[in-house]
C-alpha atoms as a PDB file:
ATOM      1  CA  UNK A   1     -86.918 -25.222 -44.623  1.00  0.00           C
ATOM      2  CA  UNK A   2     -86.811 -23.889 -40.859  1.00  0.00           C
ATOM      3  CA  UNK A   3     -89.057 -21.207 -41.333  1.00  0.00           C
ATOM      4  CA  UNK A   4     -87.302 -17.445 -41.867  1.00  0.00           C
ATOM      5  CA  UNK A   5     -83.483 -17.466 -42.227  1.00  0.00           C
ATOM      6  CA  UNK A   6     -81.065 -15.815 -39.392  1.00  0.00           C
ATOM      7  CA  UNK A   7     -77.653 -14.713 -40.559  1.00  0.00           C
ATOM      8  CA  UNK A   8     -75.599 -13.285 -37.777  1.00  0.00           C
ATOM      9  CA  UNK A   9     -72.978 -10.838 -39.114  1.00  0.00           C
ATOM     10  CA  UNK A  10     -69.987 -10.875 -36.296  1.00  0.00           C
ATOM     11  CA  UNK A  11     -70.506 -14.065 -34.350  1.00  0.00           C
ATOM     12  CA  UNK A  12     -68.536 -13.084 -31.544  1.00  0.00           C
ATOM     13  CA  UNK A  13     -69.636 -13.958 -28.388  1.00  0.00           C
ATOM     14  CA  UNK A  14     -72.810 -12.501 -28.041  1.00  0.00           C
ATOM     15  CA  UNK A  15     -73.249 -13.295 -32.142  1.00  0.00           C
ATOM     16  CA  UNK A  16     -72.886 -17.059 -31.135  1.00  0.00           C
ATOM     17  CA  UNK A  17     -74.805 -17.415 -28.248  1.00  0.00           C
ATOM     18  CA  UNK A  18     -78.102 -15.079 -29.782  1.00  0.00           C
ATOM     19  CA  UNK A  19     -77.974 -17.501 -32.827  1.00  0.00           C
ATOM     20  CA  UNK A  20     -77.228 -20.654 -30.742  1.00  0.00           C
ATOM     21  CA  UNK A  21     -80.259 -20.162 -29.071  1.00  0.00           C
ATOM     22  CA  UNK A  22     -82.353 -19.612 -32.091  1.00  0.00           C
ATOM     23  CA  UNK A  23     -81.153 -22.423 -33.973  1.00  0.00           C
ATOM     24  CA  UNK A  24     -81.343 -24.534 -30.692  1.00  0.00           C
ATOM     25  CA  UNK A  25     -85.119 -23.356 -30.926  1.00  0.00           C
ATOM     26  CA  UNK A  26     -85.760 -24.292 -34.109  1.00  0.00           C
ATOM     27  CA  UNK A  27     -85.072 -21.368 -36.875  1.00  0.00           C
ATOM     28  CA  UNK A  28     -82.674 -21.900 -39.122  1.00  0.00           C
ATOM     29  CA  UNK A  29     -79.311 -20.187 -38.668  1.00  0.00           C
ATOM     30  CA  UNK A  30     -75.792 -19.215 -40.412  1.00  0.00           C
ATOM     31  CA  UNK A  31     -73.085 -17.084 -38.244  1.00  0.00           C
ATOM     32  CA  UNK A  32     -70.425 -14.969 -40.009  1.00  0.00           C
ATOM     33  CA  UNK A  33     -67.548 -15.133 -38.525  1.00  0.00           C
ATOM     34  CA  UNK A  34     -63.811 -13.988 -39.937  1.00  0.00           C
ATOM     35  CA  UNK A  35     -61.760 -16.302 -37.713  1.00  0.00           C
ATOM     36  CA  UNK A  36     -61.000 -19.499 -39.843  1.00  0.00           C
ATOM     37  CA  UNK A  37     -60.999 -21.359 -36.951  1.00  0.00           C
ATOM     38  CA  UNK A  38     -63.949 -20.667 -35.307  1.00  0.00           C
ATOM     39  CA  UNK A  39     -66.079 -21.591 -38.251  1.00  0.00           C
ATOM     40  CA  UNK A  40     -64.336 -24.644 -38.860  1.00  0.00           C
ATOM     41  CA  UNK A  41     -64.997 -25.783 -35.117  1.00  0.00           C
ATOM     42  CA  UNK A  42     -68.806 -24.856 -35.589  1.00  0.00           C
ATOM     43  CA  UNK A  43     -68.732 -26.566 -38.762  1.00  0.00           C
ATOM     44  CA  UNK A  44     -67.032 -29.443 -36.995  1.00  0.00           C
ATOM     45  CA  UNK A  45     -68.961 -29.987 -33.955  1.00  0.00           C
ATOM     46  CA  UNK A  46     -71.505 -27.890 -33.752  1.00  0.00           C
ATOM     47  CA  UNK A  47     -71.323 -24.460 -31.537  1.00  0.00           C
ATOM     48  CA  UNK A  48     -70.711 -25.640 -28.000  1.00  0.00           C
ATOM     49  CA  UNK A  49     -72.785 -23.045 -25.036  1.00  0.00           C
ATOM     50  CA  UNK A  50     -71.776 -23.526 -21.548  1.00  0.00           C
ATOM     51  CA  UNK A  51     -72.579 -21.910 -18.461  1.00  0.00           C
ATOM     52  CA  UNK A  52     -76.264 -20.717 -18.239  1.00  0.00           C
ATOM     53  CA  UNK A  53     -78.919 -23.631 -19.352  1.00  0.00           C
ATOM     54  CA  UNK A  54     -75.933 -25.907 -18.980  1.00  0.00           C
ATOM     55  CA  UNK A  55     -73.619 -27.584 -21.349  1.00  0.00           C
ATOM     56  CA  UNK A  56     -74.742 -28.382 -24.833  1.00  0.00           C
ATOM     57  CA  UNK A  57     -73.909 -28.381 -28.923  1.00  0.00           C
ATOM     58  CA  UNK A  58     -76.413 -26.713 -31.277  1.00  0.00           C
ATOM     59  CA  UNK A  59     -76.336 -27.784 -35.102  1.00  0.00           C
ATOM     60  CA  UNK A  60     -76.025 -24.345 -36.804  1.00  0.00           C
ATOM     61  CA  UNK A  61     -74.462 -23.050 -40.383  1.00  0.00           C
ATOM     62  CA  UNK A  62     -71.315 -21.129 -40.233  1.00  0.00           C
ATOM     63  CA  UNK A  63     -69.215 -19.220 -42.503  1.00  0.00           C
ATOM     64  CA  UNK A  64     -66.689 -16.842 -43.222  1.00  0.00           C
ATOM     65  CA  UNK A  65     -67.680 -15.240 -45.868  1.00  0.00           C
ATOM     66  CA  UNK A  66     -71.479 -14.510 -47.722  1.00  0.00           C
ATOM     67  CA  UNK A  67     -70.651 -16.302 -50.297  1.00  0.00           C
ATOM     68  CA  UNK A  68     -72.740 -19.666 -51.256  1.00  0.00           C
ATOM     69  CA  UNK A  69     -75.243 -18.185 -48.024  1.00  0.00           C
ATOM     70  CA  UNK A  70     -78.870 -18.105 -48.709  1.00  0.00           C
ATOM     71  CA  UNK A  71     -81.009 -14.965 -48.389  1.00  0.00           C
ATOM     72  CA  UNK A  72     -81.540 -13.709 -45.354  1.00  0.00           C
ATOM     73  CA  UNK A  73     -84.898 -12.723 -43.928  1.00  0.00           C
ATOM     74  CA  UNK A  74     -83.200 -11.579 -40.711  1.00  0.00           C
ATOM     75  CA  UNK A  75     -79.846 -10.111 -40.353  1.00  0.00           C
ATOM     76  CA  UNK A  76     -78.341  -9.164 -36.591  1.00  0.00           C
ATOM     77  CA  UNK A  77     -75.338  -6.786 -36.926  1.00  0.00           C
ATOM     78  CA  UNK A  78     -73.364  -8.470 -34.278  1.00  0.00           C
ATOM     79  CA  UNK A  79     -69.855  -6.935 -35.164  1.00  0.00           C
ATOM     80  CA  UNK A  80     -67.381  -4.163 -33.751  1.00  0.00           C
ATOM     81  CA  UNK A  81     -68.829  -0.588 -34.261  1.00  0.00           C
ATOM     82  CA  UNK A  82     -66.078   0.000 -36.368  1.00  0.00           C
ATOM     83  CA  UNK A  83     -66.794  -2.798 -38.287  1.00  0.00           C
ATOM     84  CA  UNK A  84     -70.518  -1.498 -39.280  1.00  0.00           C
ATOM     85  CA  UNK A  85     -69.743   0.012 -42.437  1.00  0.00           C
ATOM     86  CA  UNK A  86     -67.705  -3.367 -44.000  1.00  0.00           C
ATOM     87  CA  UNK A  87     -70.325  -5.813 -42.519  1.00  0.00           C
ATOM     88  CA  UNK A  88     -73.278  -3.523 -43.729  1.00  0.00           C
ATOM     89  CA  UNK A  89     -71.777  -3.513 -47.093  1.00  0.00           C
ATOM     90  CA  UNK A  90     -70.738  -7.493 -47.473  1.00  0.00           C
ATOM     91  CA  UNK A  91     -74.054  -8.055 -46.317  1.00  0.00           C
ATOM     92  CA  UNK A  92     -76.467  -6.243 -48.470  1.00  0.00           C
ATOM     93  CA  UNK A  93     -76.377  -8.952 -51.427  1.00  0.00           C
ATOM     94  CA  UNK A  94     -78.250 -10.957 -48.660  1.00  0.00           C
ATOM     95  CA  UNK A  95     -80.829  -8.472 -48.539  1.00  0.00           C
ATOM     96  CA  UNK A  96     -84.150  -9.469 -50.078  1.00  0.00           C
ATOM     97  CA  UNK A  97     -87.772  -7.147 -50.345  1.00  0.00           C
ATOM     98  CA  UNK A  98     -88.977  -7.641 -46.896  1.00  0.00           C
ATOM     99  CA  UNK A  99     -85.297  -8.594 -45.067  1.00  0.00           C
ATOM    100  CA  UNK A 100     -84.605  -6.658 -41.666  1.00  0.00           C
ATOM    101  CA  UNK A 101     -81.339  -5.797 -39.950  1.00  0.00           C
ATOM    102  CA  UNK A 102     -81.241  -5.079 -36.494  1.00  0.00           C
ATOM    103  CA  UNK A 103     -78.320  -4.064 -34.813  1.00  0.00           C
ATOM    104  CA  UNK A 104     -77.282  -5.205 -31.363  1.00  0.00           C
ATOM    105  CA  UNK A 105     -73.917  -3.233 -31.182  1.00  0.00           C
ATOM    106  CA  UNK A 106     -72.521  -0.836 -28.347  1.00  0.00           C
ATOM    107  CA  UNK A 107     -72.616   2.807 -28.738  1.00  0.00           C
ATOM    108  CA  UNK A 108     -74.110   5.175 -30.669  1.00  0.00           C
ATOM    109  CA  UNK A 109     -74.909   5.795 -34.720  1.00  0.00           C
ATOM    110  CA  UNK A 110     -74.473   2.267 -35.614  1.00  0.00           C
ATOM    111  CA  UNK A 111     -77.923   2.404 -37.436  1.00  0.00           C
ATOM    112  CA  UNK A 112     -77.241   5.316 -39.070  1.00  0.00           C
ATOM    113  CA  UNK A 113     -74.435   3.837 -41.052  1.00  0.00           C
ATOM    114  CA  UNK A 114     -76.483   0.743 -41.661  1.00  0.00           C
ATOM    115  CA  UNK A 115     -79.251   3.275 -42.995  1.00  0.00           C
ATOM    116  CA  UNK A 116     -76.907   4.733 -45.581  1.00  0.00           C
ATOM    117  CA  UNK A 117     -75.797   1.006 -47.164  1.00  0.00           C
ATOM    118  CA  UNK A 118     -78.972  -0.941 -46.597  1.00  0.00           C
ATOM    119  CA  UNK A 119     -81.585   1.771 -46.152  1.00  0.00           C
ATOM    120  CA  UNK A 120     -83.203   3.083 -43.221  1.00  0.00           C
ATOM    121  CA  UNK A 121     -86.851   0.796 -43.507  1.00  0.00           C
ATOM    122  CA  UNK A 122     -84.735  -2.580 -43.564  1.00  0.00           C
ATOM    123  CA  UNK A 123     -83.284  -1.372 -40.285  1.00  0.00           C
ATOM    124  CA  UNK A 124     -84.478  -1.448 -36.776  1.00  0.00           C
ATOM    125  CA  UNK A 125     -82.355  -0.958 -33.546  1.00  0.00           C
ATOM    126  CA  UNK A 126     -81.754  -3.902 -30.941  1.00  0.00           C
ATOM    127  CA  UNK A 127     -80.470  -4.118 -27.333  1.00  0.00           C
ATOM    128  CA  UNK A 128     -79.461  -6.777 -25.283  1.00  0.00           C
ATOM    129  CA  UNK A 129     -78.491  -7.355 -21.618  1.00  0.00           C
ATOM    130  CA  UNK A 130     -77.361 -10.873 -22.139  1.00  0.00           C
ATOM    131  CA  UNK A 131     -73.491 -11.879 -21.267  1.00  0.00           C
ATOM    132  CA  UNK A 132     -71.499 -13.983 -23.068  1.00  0.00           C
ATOM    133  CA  UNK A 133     -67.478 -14.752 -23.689  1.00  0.00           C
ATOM    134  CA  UNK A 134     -65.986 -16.860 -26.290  1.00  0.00           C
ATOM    135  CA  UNK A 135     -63.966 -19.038 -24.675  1.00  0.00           C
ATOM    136  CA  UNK A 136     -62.615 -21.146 -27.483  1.00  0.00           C
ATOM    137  CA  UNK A 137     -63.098 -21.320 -31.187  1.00  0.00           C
ATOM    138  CA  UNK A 138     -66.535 -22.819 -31.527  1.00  0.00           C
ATOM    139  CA  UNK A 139     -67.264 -22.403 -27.511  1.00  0.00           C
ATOM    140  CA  UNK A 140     -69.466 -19.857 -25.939  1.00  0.00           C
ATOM    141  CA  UNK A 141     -70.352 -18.938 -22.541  1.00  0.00           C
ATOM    142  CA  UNK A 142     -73.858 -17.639 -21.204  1.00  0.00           C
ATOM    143  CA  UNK A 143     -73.614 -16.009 -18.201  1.00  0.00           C
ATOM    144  CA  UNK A 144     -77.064 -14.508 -17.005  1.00  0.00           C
ATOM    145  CA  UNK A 145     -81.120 -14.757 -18.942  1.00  0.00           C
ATOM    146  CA  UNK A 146     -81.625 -11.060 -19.630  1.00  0.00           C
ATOM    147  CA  UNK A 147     -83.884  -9.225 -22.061  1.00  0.00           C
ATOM    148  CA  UNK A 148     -83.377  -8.417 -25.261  1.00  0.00           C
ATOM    149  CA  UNK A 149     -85.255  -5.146 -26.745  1.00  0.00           C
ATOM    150  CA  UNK A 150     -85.955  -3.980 -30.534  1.00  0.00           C
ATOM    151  CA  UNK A 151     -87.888  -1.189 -31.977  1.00  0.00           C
ATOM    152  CA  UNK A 152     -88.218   0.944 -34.853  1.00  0.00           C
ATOM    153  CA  UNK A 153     -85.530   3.835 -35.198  1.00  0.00           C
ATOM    154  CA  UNK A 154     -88.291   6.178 -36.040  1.00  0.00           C
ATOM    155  CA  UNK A 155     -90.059   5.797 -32.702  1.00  0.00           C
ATOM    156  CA  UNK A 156     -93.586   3.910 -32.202  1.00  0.00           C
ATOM    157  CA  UNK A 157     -94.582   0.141 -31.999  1.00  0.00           C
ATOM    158  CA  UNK A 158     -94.913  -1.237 -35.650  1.00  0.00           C
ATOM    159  CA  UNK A 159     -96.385  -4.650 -36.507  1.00  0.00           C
ATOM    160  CA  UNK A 160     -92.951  -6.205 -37.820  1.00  0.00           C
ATOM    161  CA  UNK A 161     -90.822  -5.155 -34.819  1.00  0.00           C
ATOM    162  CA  UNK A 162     -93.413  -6.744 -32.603  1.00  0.00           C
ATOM    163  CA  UNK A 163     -93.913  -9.870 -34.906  1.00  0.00           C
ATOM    164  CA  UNK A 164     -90.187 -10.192 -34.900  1.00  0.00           C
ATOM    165  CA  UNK A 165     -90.327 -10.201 -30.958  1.00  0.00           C
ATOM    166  CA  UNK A 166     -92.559 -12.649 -30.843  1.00  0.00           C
ATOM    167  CA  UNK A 167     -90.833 -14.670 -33.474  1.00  0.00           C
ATOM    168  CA  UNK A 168     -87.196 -14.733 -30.961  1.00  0.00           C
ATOM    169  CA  UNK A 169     -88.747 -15.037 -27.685  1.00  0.00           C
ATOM    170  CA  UNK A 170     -91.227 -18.626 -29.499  1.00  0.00           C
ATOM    171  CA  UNK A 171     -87.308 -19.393 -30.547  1.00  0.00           C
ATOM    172  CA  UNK A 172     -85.109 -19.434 -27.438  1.00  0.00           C
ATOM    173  CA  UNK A 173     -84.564 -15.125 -27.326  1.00  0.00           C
ATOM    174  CA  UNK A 174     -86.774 -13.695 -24.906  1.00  0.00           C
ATOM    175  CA  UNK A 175     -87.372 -10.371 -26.873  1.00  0.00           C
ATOM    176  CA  UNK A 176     -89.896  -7.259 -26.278  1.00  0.00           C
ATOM    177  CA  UNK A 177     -90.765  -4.428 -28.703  1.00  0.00           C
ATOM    178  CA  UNK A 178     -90.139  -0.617 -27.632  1.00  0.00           C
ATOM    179  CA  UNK A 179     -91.533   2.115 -28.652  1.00  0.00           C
ATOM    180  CA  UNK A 180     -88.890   4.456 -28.284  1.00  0.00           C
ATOM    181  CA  UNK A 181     -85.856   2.406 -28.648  1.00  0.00           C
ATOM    182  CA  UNK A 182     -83.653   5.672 -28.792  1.00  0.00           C
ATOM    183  CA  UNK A 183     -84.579   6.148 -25.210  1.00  0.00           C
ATOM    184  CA  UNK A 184     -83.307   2.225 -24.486  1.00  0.00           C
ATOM    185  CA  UNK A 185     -80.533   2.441 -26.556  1.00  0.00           C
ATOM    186  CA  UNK A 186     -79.486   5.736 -24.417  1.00  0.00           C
ATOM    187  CA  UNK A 187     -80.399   3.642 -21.103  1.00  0.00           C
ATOM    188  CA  UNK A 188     -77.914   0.918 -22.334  1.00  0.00           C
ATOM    189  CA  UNK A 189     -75.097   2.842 -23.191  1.00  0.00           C
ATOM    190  CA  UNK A 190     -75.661   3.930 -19.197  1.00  0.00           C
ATOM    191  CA  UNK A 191     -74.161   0.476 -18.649  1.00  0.00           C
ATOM    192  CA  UNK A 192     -71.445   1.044 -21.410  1.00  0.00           C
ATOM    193  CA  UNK A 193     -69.805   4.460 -20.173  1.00  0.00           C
ATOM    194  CA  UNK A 194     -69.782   2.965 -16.727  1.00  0.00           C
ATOM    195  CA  UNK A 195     -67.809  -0.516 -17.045  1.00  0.00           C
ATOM    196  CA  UNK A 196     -66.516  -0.164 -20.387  1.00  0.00           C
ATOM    197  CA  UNK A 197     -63.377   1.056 -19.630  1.00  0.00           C
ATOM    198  CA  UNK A 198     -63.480   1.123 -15.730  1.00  0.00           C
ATOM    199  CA  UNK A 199     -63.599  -2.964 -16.421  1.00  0.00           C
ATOM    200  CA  UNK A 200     -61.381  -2.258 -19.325  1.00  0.00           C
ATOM    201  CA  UNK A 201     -58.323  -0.631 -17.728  1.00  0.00           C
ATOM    202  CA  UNK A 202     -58.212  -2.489 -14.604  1.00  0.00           C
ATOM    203  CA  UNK A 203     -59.511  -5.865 -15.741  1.00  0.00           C
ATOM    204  CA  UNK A 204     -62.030  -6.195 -12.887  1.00  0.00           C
ATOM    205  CA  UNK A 205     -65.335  -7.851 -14.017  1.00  0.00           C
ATOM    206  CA  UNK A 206     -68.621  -5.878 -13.908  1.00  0.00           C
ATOM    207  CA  UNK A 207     -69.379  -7.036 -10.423  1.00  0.00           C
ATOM    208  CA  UNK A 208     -65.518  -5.975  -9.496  1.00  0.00           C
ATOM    209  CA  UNK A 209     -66.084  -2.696 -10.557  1.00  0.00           C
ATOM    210  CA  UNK A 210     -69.400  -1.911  -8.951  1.00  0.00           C
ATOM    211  CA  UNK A 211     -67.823  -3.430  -5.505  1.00  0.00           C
ATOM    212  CA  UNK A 212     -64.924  -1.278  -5.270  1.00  0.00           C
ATOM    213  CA  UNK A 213     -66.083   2.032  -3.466  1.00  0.00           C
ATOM    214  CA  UNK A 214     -63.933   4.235  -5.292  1.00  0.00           C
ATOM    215  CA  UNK A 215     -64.391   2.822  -9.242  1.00  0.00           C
ATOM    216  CA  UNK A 216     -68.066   2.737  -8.593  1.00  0.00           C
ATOM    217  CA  UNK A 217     -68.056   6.820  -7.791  1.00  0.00           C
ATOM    218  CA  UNK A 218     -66.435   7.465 -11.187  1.00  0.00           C
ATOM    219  CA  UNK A 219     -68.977   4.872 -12.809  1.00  0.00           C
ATOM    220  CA  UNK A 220     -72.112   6.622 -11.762  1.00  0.00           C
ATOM    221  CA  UNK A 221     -70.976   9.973 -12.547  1.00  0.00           C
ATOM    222  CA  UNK A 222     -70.240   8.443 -15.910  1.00  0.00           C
ATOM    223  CA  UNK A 223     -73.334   7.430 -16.146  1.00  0.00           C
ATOM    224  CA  UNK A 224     -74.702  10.994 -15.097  1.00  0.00           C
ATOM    225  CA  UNK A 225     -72.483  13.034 -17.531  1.00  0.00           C
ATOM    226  CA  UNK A 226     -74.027  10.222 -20.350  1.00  0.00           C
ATOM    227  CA  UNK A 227     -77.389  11.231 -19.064  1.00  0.00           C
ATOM    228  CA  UNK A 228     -77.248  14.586 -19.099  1.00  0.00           C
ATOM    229  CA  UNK A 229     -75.883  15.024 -22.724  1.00  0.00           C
ATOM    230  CA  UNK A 230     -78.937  12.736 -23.105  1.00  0.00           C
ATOM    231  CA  UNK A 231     -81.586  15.130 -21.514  1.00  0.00           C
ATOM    232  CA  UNK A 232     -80.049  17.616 -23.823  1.00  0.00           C
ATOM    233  CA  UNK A 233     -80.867  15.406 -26.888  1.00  0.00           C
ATOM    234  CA  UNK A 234     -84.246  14.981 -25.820  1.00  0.00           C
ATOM    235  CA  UNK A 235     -84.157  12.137 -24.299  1.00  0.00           C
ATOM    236  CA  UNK A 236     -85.249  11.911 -20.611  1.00  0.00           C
ATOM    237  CA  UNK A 237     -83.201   9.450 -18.355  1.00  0.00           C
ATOM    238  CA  UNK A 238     -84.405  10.226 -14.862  1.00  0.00           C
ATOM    239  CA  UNK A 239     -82.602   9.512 -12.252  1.00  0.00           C
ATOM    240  CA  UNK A 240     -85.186   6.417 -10.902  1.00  0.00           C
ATOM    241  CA  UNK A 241     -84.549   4.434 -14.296  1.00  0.00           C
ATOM    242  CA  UNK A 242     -80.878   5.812 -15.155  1.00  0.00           C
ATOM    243  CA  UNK A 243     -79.151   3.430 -13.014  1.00  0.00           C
ATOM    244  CA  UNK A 244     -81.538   0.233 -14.276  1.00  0.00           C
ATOM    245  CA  UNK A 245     -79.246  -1.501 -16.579  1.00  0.00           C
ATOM    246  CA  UNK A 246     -76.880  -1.101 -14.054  1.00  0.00           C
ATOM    247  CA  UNK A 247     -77.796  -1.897 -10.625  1.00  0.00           C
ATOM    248  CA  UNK A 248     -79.976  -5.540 -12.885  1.00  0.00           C
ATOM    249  CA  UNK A 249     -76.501  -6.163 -14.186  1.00  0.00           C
ATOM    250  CA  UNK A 250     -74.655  -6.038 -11.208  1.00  0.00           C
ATOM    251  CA  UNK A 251     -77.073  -8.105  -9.063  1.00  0.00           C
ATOM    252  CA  UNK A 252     -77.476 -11.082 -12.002  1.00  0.00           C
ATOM    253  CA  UNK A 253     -75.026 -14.033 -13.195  1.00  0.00           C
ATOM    254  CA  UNK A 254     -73.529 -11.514 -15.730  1.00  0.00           C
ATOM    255  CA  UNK A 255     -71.392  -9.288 -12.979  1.00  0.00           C
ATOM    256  CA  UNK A 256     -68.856 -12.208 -13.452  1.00  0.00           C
ATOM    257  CA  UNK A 257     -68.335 -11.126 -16.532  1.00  0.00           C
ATOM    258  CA  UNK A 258     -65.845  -8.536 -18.196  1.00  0.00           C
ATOM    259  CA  UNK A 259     -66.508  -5.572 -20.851  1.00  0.00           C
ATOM    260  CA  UNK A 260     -66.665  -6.514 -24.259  1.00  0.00           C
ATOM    261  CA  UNK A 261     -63.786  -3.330 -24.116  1.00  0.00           C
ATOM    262  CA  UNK A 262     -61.716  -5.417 -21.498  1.00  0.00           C
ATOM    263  CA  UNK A 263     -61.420  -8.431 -23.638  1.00  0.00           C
ATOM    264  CA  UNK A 264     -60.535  -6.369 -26.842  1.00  0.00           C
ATOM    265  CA  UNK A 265     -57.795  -4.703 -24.851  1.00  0.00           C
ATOM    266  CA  UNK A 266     -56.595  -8.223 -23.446  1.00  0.00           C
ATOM    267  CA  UNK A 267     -56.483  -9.606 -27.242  1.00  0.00           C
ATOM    268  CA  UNK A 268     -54.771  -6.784 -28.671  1.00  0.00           C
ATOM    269  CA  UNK A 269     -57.838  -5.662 -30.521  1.00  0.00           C
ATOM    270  CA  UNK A 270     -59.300  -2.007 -31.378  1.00  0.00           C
ATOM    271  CA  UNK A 271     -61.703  -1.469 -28.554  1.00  0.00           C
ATOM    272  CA  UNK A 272     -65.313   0.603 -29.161  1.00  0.00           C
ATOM    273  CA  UNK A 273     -64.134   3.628 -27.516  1.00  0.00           C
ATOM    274  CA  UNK A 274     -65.207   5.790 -29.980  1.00  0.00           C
ATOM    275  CA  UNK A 275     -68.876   4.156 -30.702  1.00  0.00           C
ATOM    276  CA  UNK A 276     -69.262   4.417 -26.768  1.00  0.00           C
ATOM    277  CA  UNK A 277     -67.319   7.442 -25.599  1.00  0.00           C
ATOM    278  CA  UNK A 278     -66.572   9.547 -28.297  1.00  0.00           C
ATOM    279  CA  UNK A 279     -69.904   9.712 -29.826  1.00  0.00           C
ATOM    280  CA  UNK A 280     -71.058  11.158 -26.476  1.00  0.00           C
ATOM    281  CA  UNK A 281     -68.719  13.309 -26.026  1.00  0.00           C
ATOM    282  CA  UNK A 282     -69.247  14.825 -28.777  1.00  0.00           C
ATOM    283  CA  UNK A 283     -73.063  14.822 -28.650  1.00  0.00           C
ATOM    284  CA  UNK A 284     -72.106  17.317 -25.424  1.00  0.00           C
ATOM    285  CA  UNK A 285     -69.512  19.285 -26.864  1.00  0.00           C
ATOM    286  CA  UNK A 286     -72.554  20.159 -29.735  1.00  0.00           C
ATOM    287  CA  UNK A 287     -75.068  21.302 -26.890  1.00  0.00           C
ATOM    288  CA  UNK A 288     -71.869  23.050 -24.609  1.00  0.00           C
ATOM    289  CA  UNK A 289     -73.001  19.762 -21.933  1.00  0.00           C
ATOM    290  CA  UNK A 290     -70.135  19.089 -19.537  1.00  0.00           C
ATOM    291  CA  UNK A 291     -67.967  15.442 -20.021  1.00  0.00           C
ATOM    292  CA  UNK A 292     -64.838  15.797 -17.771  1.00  0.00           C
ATOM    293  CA  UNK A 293     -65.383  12.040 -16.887  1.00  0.00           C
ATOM    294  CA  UNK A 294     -66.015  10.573 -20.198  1.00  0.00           C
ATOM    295  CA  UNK A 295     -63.077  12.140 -21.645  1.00  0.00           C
ATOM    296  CA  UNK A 296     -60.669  10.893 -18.808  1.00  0.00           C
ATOM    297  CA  UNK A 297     -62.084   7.779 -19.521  1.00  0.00           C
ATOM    298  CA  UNK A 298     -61.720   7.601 -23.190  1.00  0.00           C
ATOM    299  CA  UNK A 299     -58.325   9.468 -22.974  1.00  0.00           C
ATOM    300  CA  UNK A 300     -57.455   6.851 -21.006  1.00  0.00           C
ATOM    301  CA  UNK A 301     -58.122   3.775 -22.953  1.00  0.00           C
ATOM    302  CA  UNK A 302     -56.854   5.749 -26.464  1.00  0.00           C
ATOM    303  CA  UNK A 303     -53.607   6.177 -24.817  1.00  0.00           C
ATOM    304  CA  UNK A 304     -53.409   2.677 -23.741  1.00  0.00           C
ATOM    305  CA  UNK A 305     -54.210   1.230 -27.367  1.00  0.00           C
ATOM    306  CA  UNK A 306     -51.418   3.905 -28.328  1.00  0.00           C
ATOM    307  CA  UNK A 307     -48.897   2.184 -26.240  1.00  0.00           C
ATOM    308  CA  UNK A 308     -50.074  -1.303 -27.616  1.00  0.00           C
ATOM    309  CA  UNK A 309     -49.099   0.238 -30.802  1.00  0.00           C
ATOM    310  CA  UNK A 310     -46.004   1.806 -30.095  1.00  0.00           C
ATOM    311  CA  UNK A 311     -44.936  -1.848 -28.725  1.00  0.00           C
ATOM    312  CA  UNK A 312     -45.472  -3.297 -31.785  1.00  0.00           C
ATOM    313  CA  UNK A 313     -49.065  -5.372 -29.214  1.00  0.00           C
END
């Protein structure tokens, strides 16, 4: 046995490429996945990663279902945000005394329905900065080597989210451990209300977005309405650190890249707007904070997904 066992619940693209590079280290493995023929390629060949660290396939279990998959001392919530409560639930048989789940999602309050199925000390929040697309079943792209943050929800450094970093980063996932992984969480979702659905709706990538004069404007003050609903939380975002995710994304490998949002609205899939918009918006609407640019945002992409609807897309 490969030392502790990694199931990744919604092996998207970033789901694929965090437990390609773990397996590719050394731990052992298994990626949940819904798509029949995604599985069946990983099962086939092996999950193939291009782009950054060059072309290779990674031995690594695969599955559709939990069913027949061992315990699980690890468990990243890779999935939709809308997803969390299903994948939270078909997960928890994997659970064993000891298991953590850390999610890696976009948004806000993915934890906090993870708390109420798995309970909230077998669950730890995650961030990542790394880029990936799928682009075919069993084939995933890296685009940029970015870190990858996890902390307790609680606050402070404990001894198994530290362990844990060390564990990924001696395995292929250069991790750290935060003590206030709220306050990262908040500084990620900077990145998320700025290109989610500026990327989305015009399918520029990242670096598209941040080029063009005008779309940039209406990212940043995004990013300041996000911020300021934030400071009324309690959680400080000055303006020296607000724009960090950002301005490193923009100026790395990943600014090729599109929004996770872009390519949901491209497949015809429910995007995250509520797990990235909404919950902010409504976070200032409960402390009377301002969000004209959020809202036009999110109005924006809801009535889009509307019209897919209405077209039968």
């Amino acid at each position: 046995m490969r030392g502790p066992h990694v199931v990744v619940a919604g092996a998207g693209a970033m789901g694929c490429l965090f437990g390609g590079l773990l397996s590719e280290n050394g731990l052992r493995v298994t990626l949940l996945a819904r798509r029949e023929e995604h599985v069946a390629a990983i099962r086939e060949r092996g999950l193939r990663i291009v782009g950054e660290g060059g072309a290779r396939h990674v031995p690594i279990g695969a599955a559709t279902s939990t069913a027949g998959v061992a315990p699980a001392d690890i468990v990243f919530i890779q999935c939709k945000a809308h997803a969390t409560q299903a994948v939270s639930e078909s997960i928890a048989p994997l659970m064993v005394p000891g298991s953590v789940a850390v999610s890696f999602q976009n948004g806000l309050g993915n934890e906090d329905v993870m708390a109420q199925v798995l309970g909230s000390e077998a669950v730890l929040g995650g961030l990542t900065s790394l880029g990936a697309t799928l682009e075919a079943p069993g084939v995933v792209r890296s685009y940029a080597t970015l870190p990858t943050v996890i902390g307790e929800m609680s606050g402070g450094l404990s001894p198994r989210a530290e362990a844990l970093a060390a564990l990924l980063t001696a395995h292929g996932l250069p991790t750290s451990a935060s003590d206030d992984i709220l306050t990262e969480k908040w500084r990620k979702l900077m990145l998320n209300v700025a290109m989610s659905a500026t990327s989305g709706l015009t399918g520029l990538t990242i670096g598209g977005v941040a080029g063009l004069a005008s779309l940039a404007a209406v990212a940043r003050r995004a990013m300041d309405e996000a911020a300021a609903v934030a400071e009324a939380s309690g959680i400080s975002l000055p303006n020296e650190t607000r724009y960090q995710v950002f301005d490193g994304i923009v100026d790395s490998g990943a600014a090729r890249n599109k929004t996770s949002m872009r390519r949901d609205i491209e497949a015809g899939r429910p995007s995250e707007v509520e797990a990235i918009y909404l919950s902010v918006i409504e976070r200032g609407r409960d402390r009377a904070v301002p969000t004209p640019t959020l809202e036009a945002l999110s109005a924006l992409v809801i009535g889009l997904e509307a019209a897919r609807r209405a077209d039968g897309g």
